[in-house]
C-alpha atoms as a PDB file:
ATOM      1  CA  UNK A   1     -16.957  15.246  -4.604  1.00  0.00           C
ATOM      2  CA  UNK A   2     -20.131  17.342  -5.710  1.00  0.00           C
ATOM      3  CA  UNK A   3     -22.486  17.646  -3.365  1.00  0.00           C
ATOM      4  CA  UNK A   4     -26.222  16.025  -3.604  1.00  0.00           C
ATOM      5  CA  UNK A   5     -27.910  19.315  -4.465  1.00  0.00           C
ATOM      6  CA  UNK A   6     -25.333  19.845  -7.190  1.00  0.00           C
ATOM      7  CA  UNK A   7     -25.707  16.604  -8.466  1.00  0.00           C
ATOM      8  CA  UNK A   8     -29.597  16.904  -8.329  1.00  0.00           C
ATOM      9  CA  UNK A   9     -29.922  20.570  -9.741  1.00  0.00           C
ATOM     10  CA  UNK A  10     -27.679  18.818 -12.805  1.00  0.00           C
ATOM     11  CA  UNK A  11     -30.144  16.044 -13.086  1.00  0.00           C
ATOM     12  CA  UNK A  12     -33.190  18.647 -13.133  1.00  0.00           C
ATOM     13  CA  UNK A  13     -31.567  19.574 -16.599  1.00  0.00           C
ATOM     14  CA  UNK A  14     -30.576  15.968 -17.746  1.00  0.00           C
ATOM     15  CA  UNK A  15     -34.585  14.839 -17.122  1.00  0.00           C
ATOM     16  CA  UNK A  16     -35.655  17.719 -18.742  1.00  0.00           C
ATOM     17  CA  UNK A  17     -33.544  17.556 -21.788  1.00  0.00           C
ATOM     18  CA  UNK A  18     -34.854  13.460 -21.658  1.00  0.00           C
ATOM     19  CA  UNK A  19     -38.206  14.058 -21.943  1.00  0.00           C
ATOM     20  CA  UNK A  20     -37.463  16.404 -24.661  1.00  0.00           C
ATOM     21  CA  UNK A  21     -35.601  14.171 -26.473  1.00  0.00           C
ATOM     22  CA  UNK A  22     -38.284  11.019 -25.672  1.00  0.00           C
ATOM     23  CA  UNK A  23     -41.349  13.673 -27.014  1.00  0.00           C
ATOM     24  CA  UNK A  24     -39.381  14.123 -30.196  1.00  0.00           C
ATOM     25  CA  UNK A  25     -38.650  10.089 -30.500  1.00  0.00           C
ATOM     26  CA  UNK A  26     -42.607   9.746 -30.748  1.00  0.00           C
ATOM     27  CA  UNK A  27     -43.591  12.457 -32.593  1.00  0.00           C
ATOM     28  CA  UNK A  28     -45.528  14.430 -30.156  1.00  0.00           C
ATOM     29  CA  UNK A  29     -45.563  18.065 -29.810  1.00  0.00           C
ATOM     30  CA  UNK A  30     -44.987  19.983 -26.197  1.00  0.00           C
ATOM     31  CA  UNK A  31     -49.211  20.636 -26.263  1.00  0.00           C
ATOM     32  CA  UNK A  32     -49.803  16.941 -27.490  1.00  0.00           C
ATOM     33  CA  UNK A  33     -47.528  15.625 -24.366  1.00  0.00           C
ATOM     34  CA  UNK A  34     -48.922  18.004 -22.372  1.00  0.00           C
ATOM     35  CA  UNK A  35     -52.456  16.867 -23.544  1.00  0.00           C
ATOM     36  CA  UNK A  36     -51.662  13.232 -22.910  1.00  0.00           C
ATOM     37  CA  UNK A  37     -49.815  13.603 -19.758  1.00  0.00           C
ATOM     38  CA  UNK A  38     -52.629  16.225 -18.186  1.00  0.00           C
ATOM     39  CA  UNK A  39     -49.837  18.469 -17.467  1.00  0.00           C
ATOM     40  CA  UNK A  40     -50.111  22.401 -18.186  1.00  0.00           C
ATOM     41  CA  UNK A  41     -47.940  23.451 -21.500  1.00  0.00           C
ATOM     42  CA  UNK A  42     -46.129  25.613 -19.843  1.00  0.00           C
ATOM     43  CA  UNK A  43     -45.105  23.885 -17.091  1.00  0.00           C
ATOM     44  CA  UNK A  44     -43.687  20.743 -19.447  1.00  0.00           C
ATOM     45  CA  UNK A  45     -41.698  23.466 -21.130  1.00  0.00           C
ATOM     46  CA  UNK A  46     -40.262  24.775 -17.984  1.00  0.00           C
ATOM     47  CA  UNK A  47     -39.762  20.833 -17.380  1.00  0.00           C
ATOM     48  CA  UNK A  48     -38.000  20.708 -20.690  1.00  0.00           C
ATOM     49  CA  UNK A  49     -35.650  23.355 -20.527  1.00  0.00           C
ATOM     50  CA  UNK A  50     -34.483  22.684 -16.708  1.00  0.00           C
ATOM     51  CA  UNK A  51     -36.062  25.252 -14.839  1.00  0.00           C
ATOM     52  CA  UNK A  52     -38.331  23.158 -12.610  1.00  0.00           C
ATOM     53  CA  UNK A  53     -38.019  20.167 -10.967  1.00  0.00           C
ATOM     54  CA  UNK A  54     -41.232  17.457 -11.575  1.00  0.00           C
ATOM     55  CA  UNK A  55     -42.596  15.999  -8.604  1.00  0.00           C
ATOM     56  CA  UNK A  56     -42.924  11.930  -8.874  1.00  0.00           C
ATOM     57  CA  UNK A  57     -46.316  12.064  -9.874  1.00  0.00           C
ATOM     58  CA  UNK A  58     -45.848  14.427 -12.551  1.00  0.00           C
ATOM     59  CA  UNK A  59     -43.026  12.568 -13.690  1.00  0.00           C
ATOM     60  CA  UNK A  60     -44.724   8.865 -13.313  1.00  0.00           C
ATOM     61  CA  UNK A  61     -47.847  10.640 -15.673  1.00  0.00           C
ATOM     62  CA  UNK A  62     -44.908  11.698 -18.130  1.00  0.00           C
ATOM     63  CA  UNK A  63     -44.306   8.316 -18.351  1.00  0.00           C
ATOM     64  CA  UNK A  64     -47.337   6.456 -19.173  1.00  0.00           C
ATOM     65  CA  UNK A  65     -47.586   9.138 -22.072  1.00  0.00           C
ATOM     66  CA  UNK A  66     -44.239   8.716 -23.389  1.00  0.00           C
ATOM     67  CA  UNK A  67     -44.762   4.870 -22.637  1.00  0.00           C
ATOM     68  CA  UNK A  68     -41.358   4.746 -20.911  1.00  0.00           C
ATOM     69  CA  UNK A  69     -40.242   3.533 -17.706  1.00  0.00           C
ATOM     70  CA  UNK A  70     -41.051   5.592 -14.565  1.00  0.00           C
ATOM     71  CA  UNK A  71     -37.898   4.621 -12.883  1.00  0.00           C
ATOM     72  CA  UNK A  72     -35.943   5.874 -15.555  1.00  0.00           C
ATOM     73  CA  UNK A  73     -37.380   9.230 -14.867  1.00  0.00           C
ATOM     74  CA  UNK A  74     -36.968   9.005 -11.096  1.00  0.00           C
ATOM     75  CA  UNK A  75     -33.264   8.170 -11.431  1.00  0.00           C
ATOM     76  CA  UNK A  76     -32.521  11.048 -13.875  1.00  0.00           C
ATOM     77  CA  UNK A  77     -34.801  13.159 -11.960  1.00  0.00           C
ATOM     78  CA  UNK A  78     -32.570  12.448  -8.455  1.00  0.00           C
ATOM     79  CA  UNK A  79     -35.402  10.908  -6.865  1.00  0.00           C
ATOM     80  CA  UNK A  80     -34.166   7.292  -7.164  1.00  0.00           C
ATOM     81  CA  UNK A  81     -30.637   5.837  -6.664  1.00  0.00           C
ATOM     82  CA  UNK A  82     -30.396   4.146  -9.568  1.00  0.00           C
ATOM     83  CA  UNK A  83     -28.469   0.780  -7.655  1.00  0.00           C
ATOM     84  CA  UNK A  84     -32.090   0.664  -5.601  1.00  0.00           C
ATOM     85  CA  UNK A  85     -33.682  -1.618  -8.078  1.00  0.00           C
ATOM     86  CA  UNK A  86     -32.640  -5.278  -6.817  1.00  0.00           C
ATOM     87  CA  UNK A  87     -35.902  -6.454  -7.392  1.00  0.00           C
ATOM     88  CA  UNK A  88     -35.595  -7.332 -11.513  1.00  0.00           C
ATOM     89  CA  UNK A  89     -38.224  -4.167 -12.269  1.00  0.00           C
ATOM     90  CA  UNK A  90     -34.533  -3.354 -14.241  1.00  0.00           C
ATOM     91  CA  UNK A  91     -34.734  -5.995 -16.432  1.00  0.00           C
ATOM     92  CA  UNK A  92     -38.412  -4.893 -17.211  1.00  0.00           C
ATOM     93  CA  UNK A  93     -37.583  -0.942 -17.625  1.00  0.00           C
ATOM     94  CA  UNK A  94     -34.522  -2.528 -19.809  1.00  0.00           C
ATOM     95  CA  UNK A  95     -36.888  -4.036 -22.182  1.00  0.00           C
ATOM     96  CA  UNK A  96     -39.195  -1.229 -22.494  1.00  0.00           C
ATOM     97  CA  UNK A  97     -36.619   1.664 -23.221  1.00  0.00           C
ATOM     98  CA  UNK A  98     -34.941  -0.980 -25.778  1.00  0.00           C
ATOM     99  CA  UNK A  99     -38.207  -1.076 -27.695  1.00  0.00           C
ATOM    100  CA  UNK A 100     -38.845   2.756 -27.342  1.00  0.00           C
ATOM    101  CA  UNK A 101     -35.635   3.501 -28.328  1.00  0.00           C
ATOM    102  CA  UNK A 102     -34.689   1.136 -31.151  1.00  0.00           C
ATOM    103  CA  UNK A 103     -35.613   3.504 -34.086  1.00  0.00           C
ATOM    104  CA  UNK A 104     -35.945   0.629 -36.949  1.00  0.00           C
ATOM    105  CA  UNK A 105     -39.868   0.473 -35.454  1.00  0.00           C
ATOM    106  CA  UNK A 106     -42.380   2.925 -35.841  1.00  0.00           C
ATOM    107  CA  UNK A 107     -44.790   4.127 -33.042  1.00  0.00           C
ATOM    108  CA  UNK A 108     -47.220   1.304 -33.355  1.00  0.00           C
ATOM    109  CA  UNK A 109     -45.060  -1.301 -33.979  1.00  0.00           C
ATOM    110  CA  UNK A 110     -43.388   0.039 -30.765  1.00  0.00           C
ATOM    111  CA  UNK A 111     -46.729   0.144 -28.906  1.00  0.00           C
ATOM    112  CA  UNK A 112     -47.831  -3.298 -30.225  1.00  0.00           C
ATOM    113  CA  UNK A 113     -44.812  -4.972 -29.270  1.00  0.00           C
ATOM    114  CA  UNK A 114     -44.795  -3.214 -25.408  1.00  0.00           C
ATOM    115  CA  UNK A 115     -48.422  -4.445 -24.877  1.00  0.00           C
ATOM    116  CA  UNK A 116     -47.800  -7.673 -25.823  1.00  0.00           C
ATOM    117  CA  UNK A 117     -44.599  -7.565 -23.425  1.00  0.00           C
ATOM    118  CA  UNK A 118     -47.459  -6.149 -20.618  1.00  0.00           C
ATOM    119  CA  UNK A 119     -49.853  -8.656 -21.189  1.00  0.00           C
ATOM    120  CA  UNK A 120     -46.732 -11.463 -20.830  1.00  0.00           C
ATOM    121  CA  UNK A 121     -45.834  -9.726 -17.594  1.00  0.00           C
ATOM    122  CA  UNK A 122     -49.351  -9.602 -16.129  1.00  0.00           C
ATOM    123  CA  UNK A 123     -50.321 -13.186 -17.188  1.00  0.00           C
ATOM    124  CA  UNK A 124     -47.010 -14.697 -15.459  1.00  0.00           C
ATOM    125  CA  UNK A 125     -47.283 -12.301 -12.195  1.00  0.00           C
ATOM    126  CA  UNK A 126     -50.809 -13.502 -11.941  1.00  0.00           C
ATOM    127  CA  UNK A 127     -49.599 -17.105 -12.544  1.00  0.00           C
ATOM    128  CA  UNK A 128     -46.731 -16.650  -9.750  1.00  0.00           C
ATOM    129  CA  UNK A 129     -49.741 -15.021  -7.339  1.00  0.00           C
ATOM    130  CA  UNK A 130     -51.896 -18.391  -7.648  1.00  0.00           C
ATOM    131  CA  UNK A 131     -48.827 -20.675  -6.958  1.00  0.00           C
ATOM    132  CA  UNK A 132     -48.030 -18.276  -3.739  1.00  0.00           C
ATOM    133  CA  UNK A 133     -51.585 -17.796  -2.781  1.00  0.00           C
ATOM    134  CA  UNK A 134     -53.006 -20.669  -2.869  1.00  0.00           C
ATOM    135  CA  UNK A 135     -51.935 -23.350  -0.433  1.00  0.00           C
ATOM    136  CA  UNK A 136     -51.972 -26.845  -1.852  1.00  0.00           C
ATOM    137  CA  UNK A 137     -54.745 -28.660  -0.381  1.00  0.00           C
ATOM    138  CA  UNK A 138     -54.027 -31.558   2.134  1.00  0.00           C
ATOM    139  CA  UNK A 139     -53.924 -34.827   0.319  1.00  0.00           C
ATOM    140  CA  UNK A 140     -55.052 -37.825   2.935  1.00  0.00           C
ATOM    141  CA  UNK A 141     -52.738 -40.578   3.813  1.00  0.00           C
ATOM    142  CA  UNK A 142     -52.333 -42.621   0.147  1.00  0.00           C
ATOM    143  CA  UNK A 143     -55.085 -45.218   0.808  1.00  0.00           C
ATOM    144  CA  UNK A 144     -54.828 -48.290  -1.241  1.00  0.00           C
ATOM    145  CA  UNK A 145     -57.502 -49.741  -3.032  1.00  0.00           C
ATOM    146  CA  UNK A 146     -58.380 -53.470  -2.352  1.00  0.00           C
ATOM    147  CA  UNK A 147     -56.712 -55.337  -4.869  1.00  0.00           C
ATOM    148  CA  UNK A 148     -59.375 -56.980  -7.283  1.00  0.00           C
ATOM    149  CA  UNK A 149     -60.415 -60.886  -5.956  1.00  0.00           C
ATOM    150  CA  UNK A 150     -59.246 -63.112  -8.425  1.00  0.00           C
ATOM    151  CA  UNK A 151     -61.285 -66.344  -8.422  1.00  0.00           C
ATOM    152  CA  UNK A 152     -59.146 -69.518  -7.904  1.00  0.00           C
ATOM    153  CA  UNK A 153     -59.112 -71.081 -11.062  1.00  0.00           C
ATOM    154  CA  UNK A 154     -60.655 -74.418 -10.046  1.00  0.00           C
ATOM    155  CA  UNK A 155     -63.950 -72.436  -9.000  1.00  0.00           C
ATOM    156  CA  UNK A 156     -64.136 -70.761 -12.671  1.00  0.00           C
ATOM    157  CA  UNK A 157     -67.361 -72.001 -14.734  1.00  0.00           C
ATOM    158  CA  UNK A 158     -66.958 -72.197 -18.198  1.00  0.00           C
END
């Protein structure tokens, strides 16, 4: 069984070579990633090629310039198990790296379509955060209305 250092030092290379092969997917140069990312150009290329290891932060601003999930880098980077998402964000990460990688769209098309999928997300966590935060208000005791007097017919004028 390799050890965890092994197994991490091989993932250094496998994020590295990722994030290569992401950069190339949208069209972006080492200095235009590096750019977008505010990360040094050397230091992505050291990234690239496997000789250092990203810290999470670097990694998470990698991400948001690539447009990719986060937690994808964190699991090929050795920081994340990748069984330790039980809470659905997999289904979400799922979506996005479908889009980014599905190579019959073009970079806006891509970018268009994970916006909209944002904007769905945000509108229905903010939904779920009303129903959760806001307590129904107490309804009184149904009170029934007195029923409407009906005049005896014999007392009706005409």
């Amino acid at each position: 069984m390799a050890r965890l250092s092994d197994r991490v030092a091989g993932s250094v290379g496998s994020v590295g070579e990722y994030l290569a092969e992401q950069r190339r997917q949208a069209q972006l140069s080492l200095r235009q990633l590096s750019d977008l990312a505010g990360v040094s150009n050397p230091y992505l290329s050291q990234i690239e090629r496997g000789l250092r290891k990203p810290s999470a932060d670097v990694l998470q601003q990698l991400a948001k310039a690539l447009r990719i999930s986060a937690e994808t880098l964190y699991v090929r980077a050795g920081i994340l198990d990748p069984d330790d998402s039980s809470d659905g964000a997999r289904g979400a990460s799922g979506v996005v790296d479908a889009v980014l990688l599905d190579p019959a769209l073009n970079e806006r098309q891509k970018r268009v379509l994970l916006d909209v999928y944002a904007s769905f997300v945000r509108e229905n966590a903010a939904a779920d955060d009303e129903v959760h935060e806001k307590p129904e208000p107490a309804r009184p005791a149904a009170a029934k209305k007195p029923a409407a007097r009906k005049t005896p017919a014999s007392k009706r004028t005409t």
